[in-house]
C-alpha atoms as a PDB file:
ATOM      1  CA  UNK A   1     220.075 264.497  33.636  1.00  0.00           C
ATOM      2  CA  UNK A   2     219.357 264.503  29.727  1.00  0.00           C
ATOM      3  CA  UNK A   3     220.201 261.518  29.394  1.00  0.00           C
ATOM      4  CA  UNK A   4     217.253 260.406  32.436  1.00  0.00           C
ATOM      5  CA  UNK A   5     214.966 263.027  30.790  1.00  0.00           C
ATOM      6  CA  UNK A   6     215.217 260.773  26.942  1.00  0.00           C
ATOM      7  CA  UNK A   7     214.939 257.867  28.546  1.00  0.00           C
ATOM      8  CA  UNK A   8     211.995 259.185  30.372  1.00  0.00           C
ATOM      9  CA  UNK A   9     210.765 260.465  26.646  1.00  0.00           C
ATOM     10  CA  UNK A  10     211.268 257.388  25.340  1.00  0.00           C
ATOM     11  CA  UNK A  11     209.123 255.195  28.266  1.00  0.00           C
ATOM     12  CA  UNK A  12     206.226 257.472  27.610  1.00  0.00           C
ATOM     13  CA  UNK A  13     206.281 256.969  23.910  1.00  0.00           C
ATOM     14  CA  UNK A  14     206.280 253.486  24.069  1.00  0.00           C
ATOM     15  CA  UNK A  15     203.824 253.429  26.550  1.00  0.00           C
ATOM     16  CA  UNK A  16     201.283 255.243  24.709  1.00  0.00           C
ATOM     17  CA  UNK A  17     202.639 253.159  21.367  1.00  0.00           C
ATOM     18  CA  UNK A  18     201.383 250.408  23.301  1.00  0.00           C
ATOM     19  CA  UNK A  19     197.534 251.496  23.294  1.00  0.00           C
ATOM     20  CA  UNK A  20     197.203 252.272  20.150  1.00  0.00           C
ATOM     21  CA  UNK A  21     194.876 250.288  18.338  1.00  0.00           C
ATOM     22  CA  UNK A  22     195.220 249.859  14.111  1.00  0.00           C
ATOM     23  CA  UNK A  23     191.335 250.199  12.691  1.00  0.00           C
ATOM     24  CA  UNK A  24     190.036 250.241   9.609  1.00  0.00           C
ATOM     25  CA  UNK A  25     187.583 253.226   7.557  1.00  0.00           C
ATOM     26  CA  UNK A  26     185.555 252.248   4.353  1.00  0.00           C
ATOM     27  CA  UNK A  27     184.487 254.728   2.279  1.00  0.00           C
ATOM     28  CA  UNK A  28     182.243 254.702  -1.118  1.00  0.00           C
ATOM     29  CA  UNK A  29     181.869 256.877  -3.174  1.00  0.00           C
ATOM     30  CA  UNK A  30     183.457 259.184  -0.830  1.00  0.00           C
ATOM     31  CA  UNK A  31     180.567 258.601   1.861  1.00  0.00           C
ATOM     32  CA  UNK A  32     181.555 256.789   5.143  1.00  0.00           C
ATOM     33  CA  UNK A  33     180.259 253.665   5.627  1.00  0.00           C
ATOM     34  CA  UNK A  34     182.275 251.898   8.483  1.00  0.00           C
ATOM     35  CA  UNK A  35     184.526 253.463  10.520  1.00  0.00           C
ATOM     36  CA  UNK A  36     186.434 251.817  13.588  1.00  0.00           C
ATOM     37  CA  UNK A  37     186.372 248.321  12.701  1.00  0.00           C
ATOM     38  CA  UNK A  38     189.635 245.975  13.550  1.00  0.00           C
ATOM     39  CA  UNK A  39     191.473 244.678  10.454  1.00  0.00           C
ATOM     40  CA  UNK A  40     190.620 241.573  11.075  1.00  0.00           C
ATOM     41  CA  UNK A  41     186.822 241.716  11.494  1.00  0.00           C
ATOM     42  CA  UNK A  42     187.409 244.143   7.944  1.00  0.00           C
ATOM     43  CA  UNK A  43     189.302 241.628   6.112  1.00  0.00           C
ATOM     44  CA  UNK A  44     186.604 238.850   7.329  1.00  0.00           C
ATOM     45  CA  UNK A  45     183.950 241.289   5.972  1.00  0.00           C
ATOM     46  CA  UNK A  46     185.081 241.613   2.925  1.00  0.00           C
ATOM     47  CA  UNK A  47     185.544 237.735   2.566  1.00  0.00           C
ATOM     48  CA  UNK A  48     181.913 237.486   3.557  1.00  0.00           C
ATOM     49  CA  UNK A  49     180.762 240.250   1.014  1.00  0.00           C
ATOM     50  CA  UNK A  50     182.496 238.497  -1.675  1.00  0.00           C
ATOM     51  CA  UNK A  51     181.058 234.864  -1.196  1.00  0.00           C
ATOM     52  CA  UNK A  52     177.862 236.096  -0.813  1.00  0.00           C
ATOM     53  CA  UNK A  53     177.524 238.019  -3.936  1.00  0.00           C
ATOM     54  CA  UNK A  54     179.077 235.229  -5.675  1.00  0.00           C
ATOM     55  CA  UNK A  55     176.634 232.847  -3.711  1.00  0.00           C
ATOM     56  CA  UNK A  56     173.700 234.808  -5.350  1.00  0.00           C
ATOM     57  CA  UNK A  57     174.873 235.318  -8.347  1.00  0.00           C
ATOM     58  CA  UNK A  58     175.843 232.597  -9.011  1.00  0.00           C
ATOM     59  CA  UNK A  59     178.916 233.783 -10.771  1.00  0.00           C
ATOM     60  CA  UNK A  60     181.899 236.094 -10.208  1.00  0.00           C
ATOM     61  CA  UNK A  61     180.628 239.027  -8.891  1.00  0.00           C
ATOM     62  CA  UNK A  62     182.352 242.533  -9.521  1.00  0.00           C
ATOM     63  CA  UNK A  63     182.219 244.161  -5.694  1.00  0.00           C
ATOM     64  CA  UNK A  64     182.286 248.335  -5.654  1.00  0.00           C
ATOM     65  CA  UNK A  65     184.877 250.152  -5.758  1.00  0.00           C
ATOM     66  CA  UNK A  66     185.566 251.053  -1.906  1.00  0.00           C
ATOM     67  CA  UNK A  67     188.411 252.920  -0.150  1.00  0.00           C
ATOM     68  CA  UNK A  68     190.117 251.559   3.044  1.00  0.00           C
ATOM     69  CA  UNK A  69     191.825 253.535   4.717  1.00  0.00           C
ATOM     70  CA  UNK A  70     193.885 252.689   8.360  1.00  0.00           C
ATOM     71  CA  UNK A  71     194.657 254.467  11.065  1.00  0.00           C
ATOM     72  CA  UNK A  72     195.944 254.508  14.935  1.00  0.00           C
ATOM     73  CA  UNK A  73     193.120 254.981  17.844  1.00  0.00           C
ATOM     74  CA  UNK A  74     193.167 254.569  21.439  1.00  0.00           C
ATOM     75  CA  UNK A  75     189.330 252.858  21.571  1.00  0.00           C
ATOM     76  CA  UNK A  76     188.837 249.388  20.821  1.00  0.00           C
ATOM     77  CA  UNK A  77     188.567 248.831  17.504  1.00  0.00           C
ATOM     78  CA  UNK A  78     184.839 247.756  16.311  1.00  0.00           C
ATOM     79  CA  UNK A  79     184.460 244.115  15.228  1.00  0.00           C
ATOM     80  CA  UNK A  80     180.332 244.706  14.070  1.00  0.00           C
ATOM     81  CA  UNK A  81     180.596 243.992  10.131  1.00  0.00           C
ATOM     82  CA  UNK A  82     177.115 244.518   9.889  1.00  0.00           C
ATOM     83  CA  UNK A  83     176.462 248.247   8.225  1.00  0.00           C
ATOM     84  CA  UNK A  84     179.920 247.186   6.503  1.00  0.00           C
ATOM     85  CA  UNK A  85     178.386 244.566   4.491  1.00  0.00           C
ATOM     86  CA  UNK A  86     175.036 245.790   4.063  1.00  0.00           C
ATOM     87  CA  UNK A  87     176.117 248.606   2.098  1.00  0.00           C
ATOM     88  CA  UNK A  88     178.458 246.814   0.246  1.00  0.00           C
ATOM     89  CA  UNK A  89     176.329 243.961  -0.915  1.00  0.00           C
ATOM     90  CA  UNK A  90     173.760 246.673  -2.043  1.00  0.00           C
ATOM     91  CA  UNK A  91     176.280 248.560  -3.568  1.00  0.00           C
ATOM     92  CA  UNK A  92     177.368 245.367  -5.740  1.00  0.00           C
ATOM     93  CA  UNK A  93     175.989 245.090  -9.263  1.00  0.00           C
ATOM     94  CA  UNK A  94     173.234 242.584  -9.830  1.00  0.00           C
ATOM     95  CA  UNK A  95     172.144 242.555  -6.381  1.00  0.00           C
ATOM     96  CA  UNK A  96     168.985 243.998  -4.796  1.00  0.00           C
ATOM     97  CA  UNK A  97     167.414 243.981  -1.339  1.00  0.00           C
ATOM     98  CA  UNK A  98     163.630 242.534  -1.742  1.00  0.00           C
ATOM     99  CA  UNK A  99     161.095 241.042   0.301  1.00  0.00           C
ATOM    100  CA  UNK A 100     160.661 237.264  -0.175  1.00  0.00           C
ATOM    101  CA  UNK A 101     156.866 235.711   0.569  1.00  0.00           C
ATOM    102  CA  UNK A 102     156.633 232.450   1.690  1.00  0.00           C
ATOM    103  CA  UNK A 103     153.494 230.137   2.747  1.00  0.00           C
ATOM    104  CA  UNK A 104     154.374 227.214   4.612  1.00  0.00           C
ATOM    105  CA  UNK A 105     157.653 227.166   3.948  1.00  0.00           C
ATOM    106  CA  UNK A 106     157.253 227.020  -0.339  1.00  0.00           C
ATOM    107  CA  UNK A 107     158.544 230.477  -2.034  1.00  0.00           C
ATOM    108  CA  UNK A 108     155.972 232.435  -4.044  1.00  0.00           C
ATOM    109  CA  UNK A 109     157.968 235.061  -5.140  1.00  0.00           C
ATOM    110  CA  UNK A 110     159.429 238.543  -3.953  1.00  0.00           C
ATOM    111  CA  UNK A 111     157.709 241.973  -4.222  1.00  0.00           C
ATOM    112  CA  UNK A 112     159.536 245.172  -3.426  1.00  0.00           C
ATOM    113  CA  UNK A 113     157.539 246.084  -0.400  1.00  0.00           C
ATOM    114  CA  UNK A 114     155.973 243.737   2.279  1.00  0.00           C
ATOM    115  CA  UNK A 115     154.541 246.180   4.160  1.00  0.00           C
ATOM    116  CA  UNK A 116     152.641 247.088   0.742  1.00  0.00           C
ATOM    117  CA  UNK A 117     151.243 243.519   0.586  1.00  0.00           C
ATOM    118  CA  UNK A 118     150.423 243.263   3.757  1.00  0.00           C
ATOM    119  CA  UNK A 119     147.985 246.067   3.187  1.00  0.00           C
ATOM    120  CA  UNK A 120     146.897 244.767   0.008  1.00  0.00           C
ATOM    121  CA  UNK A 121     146.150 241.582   1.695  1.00  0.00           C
ATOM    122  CA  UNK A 122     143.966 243.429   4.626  1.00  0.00           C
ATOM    123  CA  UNK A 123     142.418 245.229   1.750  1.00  0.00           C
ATOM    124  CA  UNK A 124     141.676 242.039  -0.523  1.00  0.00           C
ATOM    125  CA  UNK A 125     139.784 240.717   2.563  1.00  0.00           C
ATOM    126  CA  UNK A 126     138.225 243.725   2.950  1.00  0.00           C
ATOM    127  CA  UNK A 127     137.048 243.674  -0.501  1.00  0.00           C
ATOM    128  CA  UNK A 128     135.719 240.386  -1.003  1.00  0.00           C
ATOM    129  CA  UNK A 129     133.992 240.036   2.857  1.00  0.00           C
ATOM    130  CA  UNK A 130     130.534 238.340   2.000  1.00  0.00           C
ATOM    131  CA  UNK A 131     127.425 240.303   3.599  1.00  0.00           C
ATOM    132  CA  UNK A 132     127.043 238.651   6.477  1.00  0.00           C
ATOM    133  CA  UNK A 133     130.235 238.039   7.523  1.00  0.00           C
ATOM    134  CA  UNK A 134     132.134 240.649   9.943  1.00  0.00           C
ATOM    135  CA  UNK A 135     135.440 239.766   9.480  1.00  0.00           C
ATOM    136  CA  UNK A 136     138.197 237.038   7.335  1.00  0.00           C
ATOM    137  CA  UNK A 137     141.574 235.622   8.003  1.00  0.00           C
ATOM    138  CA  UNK A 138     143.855 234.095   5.882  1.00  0.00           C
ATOM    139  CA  UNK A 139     144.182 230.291   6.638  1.00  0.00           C
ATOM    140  CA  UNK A 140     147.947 230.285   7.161  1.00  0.00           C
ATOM    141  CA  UNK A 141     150.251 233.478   7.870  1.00  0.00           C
ATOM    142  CA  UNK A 142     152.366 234.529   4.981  1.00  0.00           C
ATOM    143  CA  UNK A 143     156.130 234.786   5.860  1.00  0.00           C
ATOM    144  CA  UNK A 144     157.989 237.823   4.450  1.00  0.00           C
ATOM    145  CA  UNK A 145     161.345 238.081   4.755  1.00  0.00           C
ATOM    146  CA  UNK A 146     164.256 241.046   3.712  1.00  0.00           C
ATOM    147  CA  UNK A 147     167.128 238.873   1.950  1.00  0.00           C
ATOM    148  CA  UNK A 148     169.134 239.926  -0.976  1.00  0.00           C
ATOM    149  CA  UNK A 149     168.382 238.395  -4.147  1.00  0.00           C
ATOM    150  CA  UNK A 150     169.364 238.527  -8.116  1.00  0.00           C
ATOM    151  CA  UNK A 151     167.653 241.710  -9.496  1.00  0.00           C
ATOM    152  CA  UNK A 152     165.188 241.079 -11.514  1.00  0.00           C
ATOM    153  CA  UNK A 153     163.387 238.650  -9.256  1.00  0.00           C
ATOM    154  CA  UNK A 154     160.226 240.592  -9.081  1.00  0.00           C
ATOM    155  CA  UNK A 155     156.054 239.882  -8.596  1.00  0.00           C
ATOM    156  CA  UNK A 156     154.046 242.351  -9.286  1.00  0.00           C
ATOM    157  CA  UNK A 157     151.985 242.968  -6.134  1.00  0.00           C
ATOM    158  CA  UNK A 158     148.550 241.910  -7.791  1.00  0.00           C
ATOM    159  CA  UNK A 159     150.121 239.098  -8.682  1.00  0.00           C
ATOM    160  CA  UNK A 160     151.272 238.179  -5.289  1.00  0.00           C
ATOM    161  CA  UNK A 161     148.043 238.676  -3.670  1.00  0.00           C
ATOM    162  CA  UNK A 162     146.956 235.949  -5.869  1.00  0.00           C
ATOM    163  CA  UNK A 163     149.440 233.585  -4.751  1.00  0.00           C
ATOM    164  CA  UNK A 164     149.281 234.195  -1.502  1.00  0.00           C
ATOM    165  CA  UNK A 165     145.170 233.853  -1.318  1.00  0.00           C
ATOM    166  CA  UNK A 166     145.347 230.840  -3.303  1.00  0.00           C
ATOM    167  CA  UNK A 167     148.315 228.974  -1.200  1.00  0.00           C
ATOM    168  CA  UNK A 168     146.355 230.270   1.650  1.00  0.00           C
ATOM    169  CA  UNK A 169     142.495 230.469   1.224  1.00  0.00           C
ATOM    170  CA  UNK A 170     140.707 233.318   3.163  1.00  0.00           C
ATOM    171  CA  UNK A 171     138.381 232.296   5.872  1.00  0.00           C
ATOM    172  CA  UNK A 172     135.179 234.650   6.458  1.00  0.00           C
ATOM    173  CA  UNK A 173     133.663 234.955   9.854  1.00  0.00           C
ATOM    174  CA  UNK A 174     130.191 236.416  11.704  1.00  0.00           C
ATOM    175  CA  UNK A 175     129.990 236.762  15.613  1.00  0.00           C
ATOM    176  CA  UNK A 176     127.873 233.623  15.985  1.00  0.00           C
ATOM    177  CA  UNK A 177     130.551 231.650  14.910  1.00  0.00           C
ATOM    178  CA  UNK A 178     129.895 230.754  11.147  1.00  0.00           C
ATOM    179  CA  UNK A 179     133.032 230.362   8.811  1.00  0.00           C
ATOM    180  CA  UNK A 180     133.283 230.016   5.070  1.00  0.00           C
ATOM    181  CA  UNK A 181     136.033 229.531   3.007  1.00  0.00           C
ATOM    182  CA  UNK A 182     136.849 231.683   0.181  1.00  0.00           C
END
C-alpha cells in the first residue's frame, strides 16, 4: 500500500511538473517592468534592445542595469516584448523618445511635443489669417512621428513652425471660394 501511495505521489508531481511554465521578470531600478514573458521572447528582447541602441547611436551602447529574475508558473508565459523594450531603450544612455516632423517625406527636425506644434501651427494660422479670409490650411499635412532618436536632436518649436510653413505654404480661404497663398 505505501509503496502504491509514492508511486501515486510521485505521478502527481510529475504531472503538475509538467505544466509548469519557466518565465522571465525584469526589474529596474527595483520597479517592475515586464513580468511573465517566456525566455525566449526575453532573450530576443534584449537582442532587439541592444541593436537598436547601437543602431542609433551609432556606437556601442551601454544598456541599464536590469535584474532578471525566473521563475515557475502555470499560465502561458507572455511573448509581448513591447513595454520590455520601451522602457529599456528609454532607460539607455544617449537615447530619448522625440517627435520627428516630416513634410512629404523630407525630415525637418524633431521637437519634444507634437501635440505642442500642432497647436502652434493652428495658432500660426490663426495669427496671420488676412481680413477677409475665414479660414487657412496648410498645403500639405505635416507627418509627426514618436521614434527614438540621439539626444540632443532638438528644434526649438518656433523654429519648427518655420519649417514646416515654409516646406508647406499656408493657404487662406473666404466662403465664396477665394484662396491665397501665404
Amino acid at each position: 500500500m505505501l509503496k502504491k501511495a509514492v508511486l501515486l505521489l510521485a505521478a502527481l508531481l510529475l504531472t503538475v511538473g509538467a505544466h509548469l511554465r519557466p518565465c522571465c521578470d525584469y526589474t529596474l531600478d527595483g520597479v517592475r517592468i515586464a513580468s511573465g514573458l517566456s525566455p525566449g521572447a526575453a532573450q530576443r528582447a534584449e537582442l532587439a534592445v541592444r541593436g537598436a541602441a547601437e543602431e542609433i547611436l551609432r556606437e556601442e551602447a551601454l544598456l541599464p542595469a536590469f535584474q532578471k529574475h525566473t521563475r515557475l508558473r502555470f499560465a502561458r508565459p507572455s511573448e509581448d516584448v513591447r513595454a520590455l523594450t520601451d522602457v529599456l531603450l528609454r532607460a539607455t544612455e544617449g537615447i530619448v523618445l522625440r517627435d520627428e516632423v516630416r513634410v512629404d517625406g523630407i525630415r525637418l527636425g524633431w521637437v519634444a511635443d507634437g501635440e505642442a506644434l500642432r497647436e502652434a501651427l493652428q495658432g500660426y494660422i490663426t495669427n496671420t489669417l488676412p481680413a477677409w479670409a475665414s479660414g487657412g490650411v496648410l498645403s500639405r499635412e505635416p507627418v509627426i512621428r514618436r521614434l527614438y532618436t540621439r539626444d540632443g536632436y532638438l528644434t526649438a518649436q518656433g523654429d519648427m513652425v518655420l519649417l514646416v510653413t515654409g516646406a508647406a505654404p499656408v493657404f487662406y480661404f473666404d466662403q465664396t471660394g477665394r484662396y491665397a497663398r501665404a
